[in-house]
Each structure stands twice: as structure tokens, then as C-alpha cells.
Protein backbone atom coordinates (compact mmCIF):
# COMPACT_ATOMS: atom_id res chain seq x y z
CA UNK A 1 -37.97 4.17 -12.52
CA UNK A 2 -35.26 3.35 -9.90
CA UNK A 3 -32.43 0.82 -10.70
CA UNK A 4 -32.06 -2.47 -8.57
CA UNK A 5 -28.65 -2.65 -9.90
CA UNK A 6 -27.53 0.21 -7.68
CA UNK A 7 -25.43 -0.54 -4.56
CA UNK A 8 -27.51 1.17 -1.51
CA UNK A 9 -24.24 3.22 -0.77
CA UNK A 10 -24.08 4.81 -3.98
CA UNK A 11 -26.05 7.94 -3.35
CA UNK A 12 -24.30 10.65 -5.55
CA UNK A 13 -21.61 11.12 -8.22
CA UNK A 14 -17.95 11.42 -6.86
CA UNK A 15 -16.20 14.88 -6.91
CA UNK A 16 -13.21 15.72 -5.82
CA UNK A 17 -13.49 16.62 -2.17
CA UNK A 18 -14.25 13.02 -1.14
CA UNK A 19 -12.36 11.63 1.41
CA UNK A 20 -10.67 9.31 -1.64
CA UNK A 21 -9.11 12.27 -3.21
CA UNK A 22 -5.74 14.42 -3.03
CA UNK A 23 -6.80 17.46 -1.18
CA UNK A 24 -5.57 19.37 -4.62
CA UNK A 25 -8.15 17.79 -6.93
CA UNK A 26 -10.50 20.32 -7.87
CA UNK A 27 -12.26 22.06 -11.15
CA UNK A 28 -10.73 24.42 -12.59
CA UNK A 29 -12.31 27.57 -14.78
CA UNK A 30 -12.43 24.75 -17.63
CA UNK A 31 -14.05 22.07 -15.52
CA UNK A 32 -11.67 19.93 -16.09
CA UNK A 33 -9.49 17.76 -12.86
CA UNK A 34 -6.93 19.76 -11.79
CA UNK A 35 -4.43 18.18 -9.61
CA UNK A 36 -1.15 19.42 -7.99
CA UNK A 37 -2.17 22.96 -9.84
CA UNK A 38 -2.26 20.86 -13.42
CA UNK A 39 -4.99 20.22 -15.45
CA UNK A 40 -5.85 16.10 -16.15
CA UNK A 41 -5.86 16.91 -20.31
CA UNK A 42 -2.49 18.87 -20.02
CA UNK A 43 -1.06 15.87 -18.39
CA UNK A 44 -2.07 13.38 -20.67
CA UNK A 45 -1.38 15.27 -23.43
CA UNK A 46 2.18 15.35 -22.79
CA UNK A 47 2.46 12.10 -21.06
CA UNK A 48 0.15 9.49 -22.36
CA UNK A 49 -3.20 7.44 -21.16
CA UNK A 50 -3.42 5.79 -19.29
CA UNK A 51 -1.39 7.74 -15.92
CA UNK A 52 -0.34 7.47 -12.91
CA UNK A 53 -0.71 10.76 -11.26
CA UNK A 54 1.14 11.09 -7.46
CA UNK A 55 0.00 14.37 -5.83
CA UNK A 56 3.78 15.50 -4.28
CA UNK A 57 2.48 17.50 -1.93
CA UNK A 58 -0.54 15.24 -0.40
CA UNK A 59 2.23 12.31 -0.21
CA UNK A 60 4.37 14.66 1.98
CA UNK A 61 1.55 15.68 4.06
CA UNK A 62 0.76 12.63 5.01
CA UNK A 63 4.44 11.56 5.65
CA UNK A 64 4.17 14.09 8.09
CA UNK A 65 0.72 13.92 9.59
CA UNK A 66 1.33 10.20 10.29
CA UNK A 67 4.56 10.76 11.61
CA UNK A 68 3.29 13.45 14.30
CA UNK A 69 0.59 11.11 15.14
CA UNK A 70 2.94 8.52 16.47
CA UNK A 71 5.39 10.29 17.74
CA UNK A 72 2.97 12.61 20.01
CA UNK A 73 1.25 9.47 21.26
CA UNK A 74 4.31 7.54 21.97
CA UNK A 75 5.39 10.78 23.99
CA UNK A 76 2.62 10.74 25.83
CA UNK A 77 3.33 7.55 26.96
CA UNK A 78 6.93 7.36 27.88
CA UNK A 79 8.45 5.61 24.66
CA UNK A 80 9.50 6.21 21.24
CA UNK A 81 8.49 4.98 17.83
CA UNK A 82 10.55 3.96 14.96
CA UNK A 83 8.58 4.30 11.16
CA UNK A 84 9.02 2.47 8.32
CA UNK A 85 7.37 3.44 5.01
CA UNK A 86 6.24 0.18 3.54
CA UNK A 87 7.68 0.27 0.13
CA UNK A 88 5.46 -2.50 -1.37
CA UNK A 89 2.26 0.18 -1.48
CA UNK A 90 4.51 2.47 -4.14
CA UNK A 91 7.89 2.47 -4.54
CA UNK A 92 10.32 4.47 -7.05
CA UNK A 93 13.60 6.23 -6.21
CA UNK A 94 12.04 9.61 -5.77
CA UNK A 95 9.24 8.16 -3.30
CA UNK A 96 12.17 6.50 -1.13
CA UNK A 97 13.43 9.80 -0.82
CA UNK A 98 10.70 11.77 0.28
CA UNK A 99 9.91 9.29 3.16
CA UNK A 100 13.58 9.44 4.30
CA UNK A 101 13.42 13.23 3.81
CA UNK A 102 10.83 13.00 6.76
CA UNK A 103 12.83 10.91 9.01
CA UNK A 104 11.11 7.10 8.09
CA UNK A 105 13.17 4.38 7.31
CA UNK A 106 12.28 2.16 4.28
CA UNK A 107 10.84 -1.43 4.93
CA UNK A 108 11.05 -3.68 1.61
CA UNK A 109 10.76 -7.18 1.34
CA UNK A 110 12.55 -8.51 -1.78
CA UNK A 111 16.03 -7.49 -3.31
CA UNK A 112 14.46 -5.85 -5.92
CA UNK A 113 12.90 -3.29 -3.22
CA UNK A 114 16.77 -3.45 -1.60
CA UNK A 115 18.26 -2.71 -5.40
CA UNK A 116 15.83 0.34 -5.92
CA UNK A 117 16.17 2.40 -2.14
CA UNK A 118 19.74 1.50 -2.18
CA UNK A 119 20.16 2.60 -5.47
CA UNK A 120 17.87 5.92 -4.52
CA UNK A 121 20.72 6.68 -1.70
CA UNK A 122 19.03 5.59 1.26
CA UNK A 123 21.94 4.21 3.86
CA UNK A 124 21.14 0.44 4.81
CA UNK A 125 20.47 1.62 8.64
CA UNK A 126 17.42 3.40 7.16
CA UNK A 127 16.26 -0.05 5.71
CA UNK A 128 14.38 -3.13 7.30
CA UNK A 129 13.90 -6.51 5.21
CA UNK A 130 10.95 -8.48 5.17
CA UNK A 131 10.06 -11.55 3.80
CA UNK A 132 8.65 -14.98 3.57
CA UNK A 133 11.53 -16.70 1.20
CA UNK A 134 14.73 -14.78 1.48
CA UNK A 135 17.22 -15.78 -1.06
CA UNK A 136 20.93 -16.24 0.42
CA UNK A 137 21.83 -13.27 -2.11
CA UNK A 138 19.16 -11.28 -0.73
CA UNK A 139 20.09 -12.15 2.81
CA UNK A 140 23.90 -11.54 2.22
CA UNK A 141 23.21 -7.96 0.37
CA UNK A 142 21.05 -6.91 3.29
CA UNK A 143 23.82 -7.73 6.26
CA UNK A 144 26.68 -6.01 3.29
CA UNK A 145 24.49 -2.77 3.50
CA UNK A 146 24.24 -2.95 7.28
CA UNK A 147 19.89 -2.67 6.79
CA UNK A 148 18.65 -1.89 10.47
CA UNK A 149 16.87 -5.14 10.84
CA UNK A 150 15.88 -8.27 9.23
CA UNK A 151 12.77 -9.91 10.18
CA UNK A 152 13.01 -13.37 10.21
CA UNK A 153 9.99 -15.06 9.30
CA UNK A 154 10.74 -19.01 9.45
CA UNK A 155 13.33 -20.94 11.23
CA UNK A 156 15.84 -22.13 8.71
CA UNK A 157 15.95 -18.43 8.19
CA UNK A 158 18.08 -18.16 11.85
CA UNK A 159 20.89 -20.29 10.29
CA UNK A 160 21.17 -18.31 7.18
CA UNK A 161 21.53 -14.87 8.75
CA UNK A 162 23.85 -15.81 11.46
CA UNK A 163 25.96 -17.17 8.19
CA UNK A 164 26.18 -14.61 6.34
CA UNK A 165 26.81 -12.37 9.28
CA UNK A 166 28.94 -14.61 10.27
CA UNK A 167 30.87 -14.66 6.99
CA UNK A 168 30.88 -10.49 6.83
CA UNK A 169 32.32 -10.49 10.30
CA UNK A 170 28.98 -8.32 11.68
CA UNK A 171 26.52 -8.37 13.92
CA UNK A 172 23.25 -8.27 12.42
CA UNK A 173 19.89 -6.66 14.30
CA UNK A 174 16.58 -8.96 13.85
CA UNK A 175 13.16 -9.37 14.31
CA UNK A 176 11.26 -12.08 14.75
CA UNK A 177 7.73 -12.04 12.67
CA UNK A 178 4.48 -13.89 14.67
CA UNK A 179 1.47 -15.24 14.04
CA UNK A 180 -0.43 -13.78 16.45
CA UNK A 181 -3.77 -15.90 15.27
CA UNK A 182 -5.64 -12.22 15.08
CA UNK A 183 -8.25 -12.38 12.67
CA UNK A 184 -8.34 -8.90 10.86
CA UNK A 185 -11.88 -7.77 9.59
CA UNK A 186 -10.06 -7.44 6.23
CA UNK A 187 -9.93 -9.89 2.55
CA UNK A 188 -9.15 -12.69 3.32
CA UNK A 189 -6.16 -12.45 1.13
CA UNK A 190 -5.28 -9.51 2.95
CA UNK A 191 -5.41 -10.82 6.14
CA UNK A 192 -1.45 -11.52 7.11
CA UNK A 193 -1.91 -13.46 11.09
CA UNK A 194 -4.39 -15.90 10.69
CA UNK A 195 -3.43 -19.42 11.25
CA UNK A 196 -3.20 -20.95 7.98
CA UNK A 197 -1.48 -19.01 6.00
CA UNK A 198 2.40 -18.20 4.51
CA UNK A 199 3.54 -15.74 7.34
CA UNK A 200 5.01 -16.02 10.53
CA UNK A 201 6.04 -18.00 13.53
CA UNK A 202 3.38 -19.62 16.18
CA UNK A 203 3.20 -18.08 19.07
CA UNK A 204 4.04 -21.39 20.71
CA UNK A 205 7.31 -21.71 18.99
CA UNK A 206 8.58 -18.50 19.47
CA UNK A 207 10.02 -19.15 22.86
CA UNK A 208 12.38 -21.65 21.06
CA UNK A 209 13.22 -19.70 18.50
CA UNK A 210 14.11 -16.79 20.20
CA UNK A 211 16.57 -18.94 22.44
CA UNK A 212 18.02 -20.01 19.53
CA UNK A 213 18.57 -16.50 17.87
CA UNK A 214 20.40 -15.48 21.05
CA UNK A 215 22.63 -18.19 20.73
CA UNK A 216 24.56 -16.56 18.04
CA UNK A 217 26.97 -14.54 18.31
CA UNK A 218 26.47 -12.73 14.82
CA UNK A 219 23.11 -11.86 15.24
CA UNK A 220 21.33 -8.95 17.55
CA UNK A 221 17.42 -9.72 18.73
CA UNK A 222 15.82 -6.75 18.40
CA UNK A 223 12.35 -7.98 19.62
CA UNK A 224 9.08 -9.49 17.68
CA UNK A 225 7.40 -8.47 15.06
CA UNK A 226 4.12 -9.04 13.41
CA UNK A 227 1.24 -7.52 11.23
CA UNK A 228 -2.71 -8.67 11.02
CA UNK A 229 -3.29 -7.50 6.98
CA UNK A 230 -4.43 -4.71 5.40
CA UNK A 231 -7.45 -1.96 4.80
CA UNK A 232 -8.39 -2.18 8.45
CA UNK A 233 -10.76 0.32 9.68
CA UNK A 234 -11.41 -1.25 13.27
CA UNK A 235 -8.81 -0.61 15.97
CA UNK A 236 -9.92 -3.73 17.27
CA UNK A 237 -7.41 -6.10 15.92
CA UNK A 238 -4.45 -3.55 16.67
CA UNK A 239 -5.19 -4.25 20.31
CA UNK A 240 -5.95 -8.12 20.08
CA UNK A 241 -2.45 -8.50 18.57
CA UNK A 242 -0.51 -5.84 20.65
CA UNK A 243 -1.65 -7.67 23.51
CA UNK A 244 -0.40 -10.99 22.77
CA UNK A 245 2.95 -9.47 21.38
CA UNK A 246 3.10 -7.86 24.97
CA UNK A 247 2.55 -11.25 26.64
CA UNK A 248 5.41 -12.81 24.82
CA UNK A 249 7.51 -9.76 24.98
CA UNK A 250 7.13 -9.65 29.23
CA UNK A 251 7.99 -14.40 29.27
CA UNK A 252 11.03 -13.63 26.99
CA UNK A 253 12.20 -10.79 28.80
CA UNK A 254 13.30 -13.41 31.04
CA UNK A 255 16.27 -14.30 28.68
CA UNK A 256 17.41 -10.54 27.91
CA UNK A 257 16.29 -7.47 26.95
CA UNK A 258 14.07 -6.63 24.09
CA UNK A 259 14.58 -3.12 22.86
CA UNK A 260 11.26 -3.13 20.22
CA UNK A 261 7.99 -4.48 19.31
CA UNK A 262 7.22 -3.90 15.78
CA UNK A 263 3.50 -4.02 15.13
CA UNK A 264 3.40 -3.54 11.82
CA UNK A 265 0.82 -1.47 9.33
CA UNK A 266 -1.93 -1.96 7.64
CA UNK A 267 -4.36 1.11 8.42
CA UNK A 268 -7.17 1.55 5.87
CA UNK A 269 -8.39 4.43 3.51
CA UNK A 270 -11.44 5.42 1.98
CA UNK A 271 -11.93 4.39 -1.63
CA UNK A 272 -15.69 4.51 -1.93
CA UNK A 273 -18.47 7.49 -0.16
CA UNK A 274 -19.55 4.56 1.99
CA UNK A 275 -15.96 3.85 3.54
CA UNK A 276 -15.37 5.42 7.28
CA UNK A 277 -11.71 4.79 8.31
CA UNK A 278 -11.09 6.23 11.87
CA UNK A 279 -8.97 8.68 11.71
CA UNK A 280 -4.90 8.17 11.61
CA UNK A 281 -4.42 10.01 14.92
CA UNK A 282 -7.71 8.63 16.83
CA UNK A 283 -6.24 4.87 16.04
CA UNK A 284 -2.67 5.78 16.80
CA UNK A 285 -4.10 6.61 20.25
CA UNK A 286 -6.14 3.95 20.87
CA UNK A 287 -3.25 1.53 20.01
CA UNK A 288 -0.06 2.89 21.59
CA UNK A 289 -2.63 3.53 25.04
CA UNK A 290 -3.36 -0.26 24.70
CA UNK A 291 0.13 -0.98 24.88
CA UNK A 292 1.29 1.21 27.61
CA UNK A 293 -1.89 -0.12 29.84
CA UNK A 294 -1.01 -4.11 28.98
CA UNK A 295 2.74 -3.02 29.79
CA UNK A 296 1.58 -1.79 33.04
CA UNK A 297 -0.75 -4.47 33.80
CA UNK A 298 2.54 -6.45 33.17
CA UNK A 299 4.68 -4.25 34.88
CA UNK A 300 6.91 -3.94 32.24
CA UNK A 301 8.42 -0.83 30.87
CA UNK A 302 7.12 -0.06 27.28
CA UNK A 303 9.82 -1.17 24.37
CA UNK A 304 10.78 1.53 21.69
CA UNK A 305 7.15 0.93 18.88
CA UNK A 306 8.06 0.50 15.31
CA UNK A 307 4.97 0.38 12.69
CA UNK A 308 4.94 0.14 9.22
CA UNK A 309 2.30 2.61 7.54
CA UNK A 310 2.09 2.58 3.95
CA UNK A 311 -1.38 2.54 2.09
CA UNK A 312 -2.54 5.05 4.51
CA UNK A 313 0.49 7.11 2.83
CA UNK A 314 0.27 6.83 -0.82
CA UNK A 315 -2.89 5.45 -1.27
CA UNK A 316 -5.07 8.55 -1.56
CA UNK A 317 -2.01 10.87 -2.69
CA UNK A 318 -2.67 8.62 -6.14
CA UNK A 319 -5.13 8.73 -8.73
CA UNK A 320 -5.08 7.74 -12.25
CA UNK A 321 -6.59 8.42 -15.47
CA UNK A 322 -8.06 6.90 -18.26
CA UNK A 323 -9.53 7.63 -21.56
CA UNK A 324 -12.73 6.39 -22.54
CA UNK A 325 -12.51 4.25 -26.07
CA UNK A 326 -16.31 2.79 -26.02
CA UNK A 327 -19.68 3.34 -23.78
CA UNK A 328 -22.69 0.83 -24.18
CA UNK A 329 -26.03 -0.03 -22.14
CA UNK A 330 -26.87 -3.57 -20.30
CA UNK A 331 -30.15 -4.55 -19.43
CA UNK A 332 -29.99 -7.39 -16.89
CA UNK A 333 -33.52 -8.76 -17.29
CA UNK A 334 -33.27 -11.18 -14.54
CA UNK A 335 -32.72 -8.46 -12.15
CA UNK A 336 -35.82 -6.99 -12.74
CA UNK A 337 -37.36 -3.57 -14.58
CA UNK A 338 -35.54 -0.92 -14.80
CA UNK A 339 -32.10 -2.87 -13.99
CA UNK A 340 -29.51 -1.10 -16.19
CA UNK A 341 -26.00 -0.89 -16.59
CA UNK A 342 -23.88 1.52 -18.86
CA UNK A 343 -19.93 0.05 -19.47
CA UNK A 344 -17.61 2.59 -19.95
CA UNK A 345 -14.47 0.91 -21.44
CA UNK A 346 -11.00 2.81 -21.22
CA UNK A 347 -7.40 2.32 -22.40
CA UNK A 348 -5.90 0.69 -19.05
CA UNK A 349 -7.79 -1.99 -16.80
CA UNK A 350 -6.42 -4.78 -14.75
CA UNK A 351 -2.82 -4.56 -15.88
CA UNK A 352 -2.69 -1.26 -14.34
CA UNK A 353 -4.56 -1.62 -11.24
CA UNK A 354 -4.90 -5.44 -10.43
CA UNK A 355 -6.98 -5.01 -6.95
CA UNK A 356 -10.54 -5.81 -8.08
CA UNK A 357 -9.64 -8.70 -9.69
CA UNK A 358 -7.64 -9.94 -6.72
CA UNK A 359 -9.82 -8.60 -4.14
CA UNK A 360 -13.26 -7.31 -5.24
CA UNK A 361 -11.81 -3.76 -4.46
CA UNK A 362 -14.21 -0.77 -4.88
CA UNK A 363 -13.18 2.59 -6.26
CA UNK A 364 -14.61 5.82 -6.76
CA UNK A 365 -14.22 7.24 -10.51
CA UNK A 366 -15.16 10.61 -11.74
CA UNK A 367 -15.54 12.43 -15.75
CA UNK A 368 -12.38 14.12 -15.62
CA UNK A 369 -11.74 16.22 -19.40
CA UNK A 370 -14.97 18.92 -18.61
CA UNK A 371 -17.92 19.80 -16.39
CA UNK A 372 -20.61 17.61 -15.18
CA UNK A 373 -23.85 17.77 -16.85
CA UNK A 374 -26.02 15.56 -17.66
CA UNK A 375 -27.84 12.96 -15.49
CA UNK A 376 -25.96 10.29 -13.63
CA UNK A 377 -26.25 6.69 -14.57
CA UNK A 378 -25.22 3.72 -12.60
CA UNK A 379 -21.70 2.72 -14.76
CA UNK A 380 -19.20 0.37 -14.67
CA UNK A 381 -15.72 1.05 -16.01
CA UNK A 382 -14.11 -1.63 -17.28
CA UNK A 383 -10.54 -2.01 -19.04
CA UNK A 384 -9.60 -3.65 -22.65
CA UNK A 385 -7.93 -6.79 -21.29
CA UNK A 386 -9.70 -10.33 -22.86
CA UNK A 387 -11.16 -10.76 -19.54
CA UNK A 388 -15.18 -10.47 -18.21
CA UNK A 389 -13.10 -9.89 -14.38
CA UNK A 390 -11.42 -7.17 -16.11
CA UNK A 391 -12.93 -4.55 -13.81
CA UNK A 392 -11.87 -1.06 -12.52
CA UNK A 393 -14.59 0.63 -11.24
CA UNK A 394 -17.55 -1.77 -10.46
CA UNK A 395 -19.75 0.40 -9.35
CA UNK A 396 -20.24 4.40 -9.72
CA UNK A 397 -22.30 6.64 -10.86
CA UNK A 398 -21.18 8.98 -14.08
CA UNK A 399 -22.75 11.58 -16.12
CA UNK A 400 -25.36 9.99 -19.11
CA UNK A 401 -23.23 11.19 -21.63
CA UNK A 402 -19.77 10.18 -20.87
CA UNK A 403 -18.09 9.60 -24.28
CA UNK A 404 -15.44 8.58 -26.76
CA UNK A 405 -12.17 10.26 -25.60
CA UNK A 406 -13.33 11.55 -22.48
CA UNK A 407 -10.77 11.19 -19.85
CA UNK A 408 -12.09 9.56 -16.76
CA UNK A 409 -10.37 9.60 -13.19
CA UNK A 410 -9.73 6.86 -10.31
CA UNK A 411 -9.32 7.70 -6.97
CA UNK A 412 -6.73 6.69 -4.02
CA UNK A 413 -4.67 4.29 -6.76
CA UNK A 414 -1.27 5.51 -5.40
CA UNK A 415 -1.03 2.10 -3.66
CA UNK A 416 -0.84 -1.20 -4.22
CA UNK A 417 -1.84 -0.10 -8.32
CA UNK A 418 1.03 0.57 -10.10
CA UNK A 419 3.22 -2.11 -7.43
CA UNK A 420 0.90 -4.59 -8.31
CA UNK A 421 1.07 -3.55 -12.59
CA UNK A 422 2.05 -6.11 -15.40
CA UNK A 423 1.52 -6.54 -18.91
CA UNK A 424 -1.20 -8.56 -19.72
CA UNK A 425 -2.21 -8.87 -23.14
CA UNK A 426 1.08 -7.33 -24.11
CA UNK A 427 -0.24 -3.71 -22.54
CA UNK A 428 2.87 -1.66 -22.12
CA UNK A 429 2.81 -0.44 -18.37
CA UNK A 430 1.89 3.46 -17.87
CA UNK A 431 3.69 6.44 -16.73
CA UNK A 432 4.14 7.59 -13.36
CA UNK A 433 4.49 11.48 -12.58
CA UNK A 434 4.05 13.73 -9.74
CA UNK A 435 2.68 17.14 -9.27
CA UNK A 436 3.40 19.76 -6.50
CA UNK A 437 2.43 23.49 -7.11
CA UNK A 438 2.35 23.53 -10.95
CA UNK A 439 4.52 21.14 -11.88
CA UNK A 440 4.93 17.91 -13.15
CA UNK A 441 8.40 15.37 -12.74
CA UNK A 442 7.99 11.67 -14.56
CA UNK A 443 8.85 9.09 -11.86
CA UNK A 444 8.95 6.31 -13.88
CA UNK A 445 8.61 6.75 -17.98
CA UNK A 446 5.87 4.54 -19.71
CA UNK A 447 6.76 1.63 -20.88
CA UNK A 448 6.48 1.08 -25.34
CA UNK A 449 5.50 -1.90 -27.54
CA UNK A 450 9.63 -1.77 -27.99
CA UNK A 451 10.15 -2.11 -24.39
CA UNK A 452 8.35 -4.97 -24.37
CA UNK A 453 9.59 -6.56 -27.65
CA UNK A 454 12.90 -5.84 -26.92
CA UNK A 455 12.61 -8.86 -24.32
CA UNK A 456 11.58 -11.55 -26.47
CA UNK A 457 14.90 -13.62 -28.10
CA UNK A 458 13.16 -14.92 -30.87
CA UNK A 459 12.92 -11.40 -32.01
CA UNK A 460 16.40 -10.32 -31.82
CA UNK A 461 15.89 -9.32 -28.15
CA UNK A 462 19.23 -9.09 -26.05
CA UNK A 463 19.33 -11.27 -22.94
């Protein structure tokens, strides 16, 4: 008897050479996950469940595949790009250093982000700062460390650079972020240029604005900025917006030159069999030719491109694993016969990887400790957190006879999961390692039940 409870796209269990998962991820003799040479039960053995797992060597591919995508299509065209690794996907000291090692610069967006890749030895021209709500400390760090560029994203935001540029005695480069009213085919929570919402400048105030950046002395105008949300798979949008950048880019020429356009990130990966992203180098194309025909159509020469790539990066270099605790069967009668779902419960959940809850995010999860064997069953994993929205897997398919202490493994978490961690219910936050060729290196340590108490002043904690 079929299921009615299972998704139309969910055809067959996941392995390991999905689309989702680090090109390393394979069975070994033992059928167990192997990632990065290393086994999944060797690494949680020696560093705890659940884990964040960072594939080195997929990470650094991809720094490098995305990079040669721009670069040959700006080429092509007679311009440059400029890349910033968006830090907010996954960020730790080591991870700012492997995307400078490959020439990006690092964009972050609070001073936290600033404190971390300055502290990781990145130079402040390798740095761009975003952000809706600045603080003045943030502001005044950012023009002390000489960052490349500061995108300024509302006006009272013009005064309080120019100050404390002013104040430093520097000249500081900017951007200035629009709305460009594109409406991404995206979450709606993940969609960063529609109308309504926290980001950006109108496009009908940006003339203003930009007069009233030049106006100061301390400050540089490096061009506009602006980025339409996240997990896109349709070029579409890219164009949309690139286009109405390039109309305001050729009416403020007018005033003085414009060196850039930034048009930001956002480029989706597959997370599920049923996800089809176009390839990094077919949108690349599609985009940067879209802005060398508007500039001609203009008959403007093309600014120096900067993007923002970051998912697209870290996203599928990432996977994490769990270990199962309990397994039990659902009948959902009012779904008709046959309409059964198994719950898989592991030691992790939406502490650890907060995107279904926010977003209704789909991911691809696979039995991880030995070799498949037994029938697969529509499952759905779920974490220990007092919440029925504590999902992490809503939908997959997983051997019958998945059990106790079986480790389990989640696919393309290496962004936006462990940036986006907290602990709820008191759940001390995982490790974070990486593997490259046989070897493992802790990126950030797990966090203990002392870590956590140590925090709380009514029980001795230090402030």
C-alpha cells in the first residue's frame, strides 16, 4: 500500500553523491559516511553529537570555482569583479582565512563579524560592512581599520560616517544599499528588495542621497549597492535588479564617477533530490552579459562588479550529524490508509540548525554509522527541543530499521546552521571541525553545561 504522506519528489533514499553533498562523502569498506577521508563514528567518537562537519577541501573548491566563474565572465566583458565572502552563511577565524587565501575580501555586517575577521588577521581593506542599524562603535571601528567600504543603508547613516571619518582624519569608501522593488522567487523572509521591508534606500531617494554623500569631504562614493534575498535558483531577478541599478548608475553619473555596482549574493543550492539550481558559471554569465548589454544600451562603460556569494560557498561543503535517541510510528488517520509516518528523534534539533523553523527549509538526511538495508520508510527527523516545530528533516526517506544510537547525517548545513545556532532549552551548542585528506582540525570547540552555567550570576557566574 502506497503512502499519501509522501511528498511526490521524494522518489529514493539520499546517498552521498547528491548534488547536496561534499563531493568526499562516500561509504567506506564499513559502510559507514566517510567524509574528508574520515569516518562519521570516528568523528563523533572523539568529538561529540551532535557535529558540525566542514569538508576543507569542498569549501576551497568552491572558493575557487566561484571565483573563476566571475572573473572569466567579467573578462569577457571588459570589466573586473571584486568578491566578498558573505560571512553571515559561516564564519570562524579559520573560514575567514581560507576565503582571503583565495583572493575574496570578507563582507560582515555586525561588529561581532568585524571582532572575529579582524581578530583572524584579515587587513580592514579586505573587509566591507553591512548593515541595517550600525552602532557609532561599530561605525567608528570600521573607518579605524580602514574596511574597503561601508554600505550605508539609511540616511542618518551619511551623518554618522562622515563623523567618524571626520573625527579619524580619513576618507572613508561607501556604498549606497537600494531597494530595487525586485521581487525574488525566494521566502518571503528571505527576500531582501521588496518594498516593505527593513533594507535599503528607494530608488526615488537615492538621487538625494547620493548628492548628499558627495558633499562630504570625509567620505568616498564608491557606487550602489543592493541584493534581492536568498536561495534563488532563477537568474531572473539578477537581471530585473541589475537593470535598474544600471539606470541609476548611468542619471548619477551625471554628478561624478562611480567606480562599482555591487549586486550582491544570494545564489541557491540544492538541499533536497527535487532542487535544480542553475549552475554557478551558467548564472554568472547570464548576469554579468545583462549588465554589459544594459551598459551598452546606455552607452555607458561597465563599472568594476562586486557580488557577495556565500551559501553557494559553504552551504554544501557542510553537513552535520546526529545520533538517534528514539524512533516511533504515526498513523495520520485523516490522511487516509496507509498514511504513515516514522519520527526519528536525535540529540540536536532547532538549536543547531534553526532554518525549518524559520523558513520551512527542506533537507536531505541519510543513516550514517553502517550500510543500508532494509526497506525505506517515509521519516521525519525531529530534534529534543519542547517544541512540535522542532523539525530537521521533514521529509525523507530512511531505512525501516534506523535505531537507538545510530548516527544519522544532514546535508548542505555549512550555512546559515551553525550562524543561526543558540541554546534553547539550555542545549550547549555543538562542535565545529573540518576535514581535508584524513584529517580533522576543531574550528570552534563544543560548548558544556559549564559554559553555559558559567553565565548565569545567581550561580556564581562572573560578569
Amino acid at each position: 500500500m502506497s503512502n499519501p504522506l509522501v511528498p511526490n519528489w521524494l522518489t529514493q533514499l539520499s546517498e552521498f553523491d547528491d548534488n547536496a553533498w561534499p563531493a568526499s562523502a562516500k561509504r567506506n569498506e564499513f559502510g559507514e559516511l566517510e567524509i574528508g577521508e574520515i569516518s562519521s563514528t570516528e568523528l563523533v567518537r572523539k568529538y561529540g553529537s551532535p557535529l558540525y562537519v566542514v569538508d576543507q577541501h569542498e569549501f576551497e573548491n568552491r572558493l575557487q570555482r566561484v571565483k573563476k566563474a566571475f572573473e572569466a565572465s567579467a573578462a569577457s566583458v571588459g570589466t573586473t569583479v571584486k568578491l566578498y565572502y558573505a560571512s553571515k552563511a559561516l564564519l570562524t577565524a579559520d573560514i575567514a582565512r581560507w576565503a582571503a587565501a583565495e583572493g575574496y575580501a570578507i563582507d560582515v555586517s555586525t561588529g561581532g563579524e568585524l571582532a572575529v575577521v579582524l581578530a583572524a588577521g584579515i587587513p580592514g581593506q579586505q573587509i566591507g560592512l553591512h548593515g541595517n542599524n550600525k552602532s557609532l562603535v561599530e561605525i567608528g571601528r570600521a573607518v579605524s581599520n580602514d574596511v574597503s567600504a561601508i554600505v550605508i543603508d539609511s540616511e542618518i547613516e551619511i551623518e554618522r560616517i562622515a563623523s567618524a571619518a571626520g573625527a579619524q582624519d580619513k576618507v572613508q569608501p561607501v556604498r549606497l544599499r537600494v531597494n530595487t522593488g525586485v521581487h525574488a522567487h525566494t521566502h518571503e523572509y528571505l527576500a531582501t528588495a521588496r518594498e516593505d521591508q527593513k533594507f535599503g534606500i528607494a530608488i526615488a531617494d537615492v538621487p538625494a542621497l547620493v548628492e548628499k554623500i558627495r558633499s562630504h569631504s570625509h567620505l568616498h562614493f564608491l557606487g550602489l549597492h543592493c541584493h534581492i534575498g536568498s536561495q534563488i535558483f532563477s537568474v531572473d531577478g539578477f537581471v530585473e535588479s541589475a537593470e535598474r541599478m544600471l539606470n541609476l548608475h548611468h542619471t548619477l553619473l551625471a554628478g561624478g564617477p562611480i567606480p562599482e555596482l555591487n549586486l550582491g549574493g544570494g545564489f541557491g543550492i540544492a538541499y533536497v533530490q527535487s532542487d535544480q539550481p542553475m549552475e554557478i558559471e551558467d548564472m554568472v554569465e547570464k548576469i554579468i552579459n545583462a549588465v554589459a548589454s544594459k551598459c551598452n544600451q546606455l552607452g555607458i562603460e561597465i563599472p568594476k562588479l562586486a557580488f557577495e556569494p556565500g551559501r553557494v560557498i559553504a552551504g554544501p561543503a557542510g553537513i552535520t550529524l546526529y545520533t538517534v535517541g528514539t524512533t516511533k510510528e504515526v498513523v495520520v488517520s485523516d490522511e487516509g490508509p496507509g498514511a504513515i509516518r516514522r519520527y526519528v528523534s536525535v540529540d540536536g534539533g532547532m538549536s543547531d540548525n534553526a532554518r525549518p523553523a524559520l523558513y520551512e527549509a527542506e533537507y536531505s538526511a541519510a543513516l550514517a554509522s553502517r550500510p543500508v538495508s532494509a526497506p525505506a520508510v517515509l521519516s521525519r527527523v525531529v530534534g529534543k527541543h519542547c517544541e512540535s516545530g522542532d523539525i530537521v528533516v521533514k521529509n525523507t526517506l530512511l531505512p525501516l530499521d534506523v535505531e537507538v544510537n545510530d548516527l544519522l547525517a544532514v546535508a548542505a548545513t555549512g550555512a546559515y546552521c551553525y550562524s543561526l545556532s543558540s541554546n534553547y532549552n539550555y542545549l550547549p551548542r555543538p562542535a565545529m571541525v573540518s576535514v581535508k585528506a584524513g584529517r580533522a582540525n576543531v574550528l570552534v570547540r563544543a560548548e558544556t553545561e559549564a559554559d553555559l552555567l558559567s553565565k548565569d550570576m545567581g550561580l556564581g557566574g562572573q560578569g
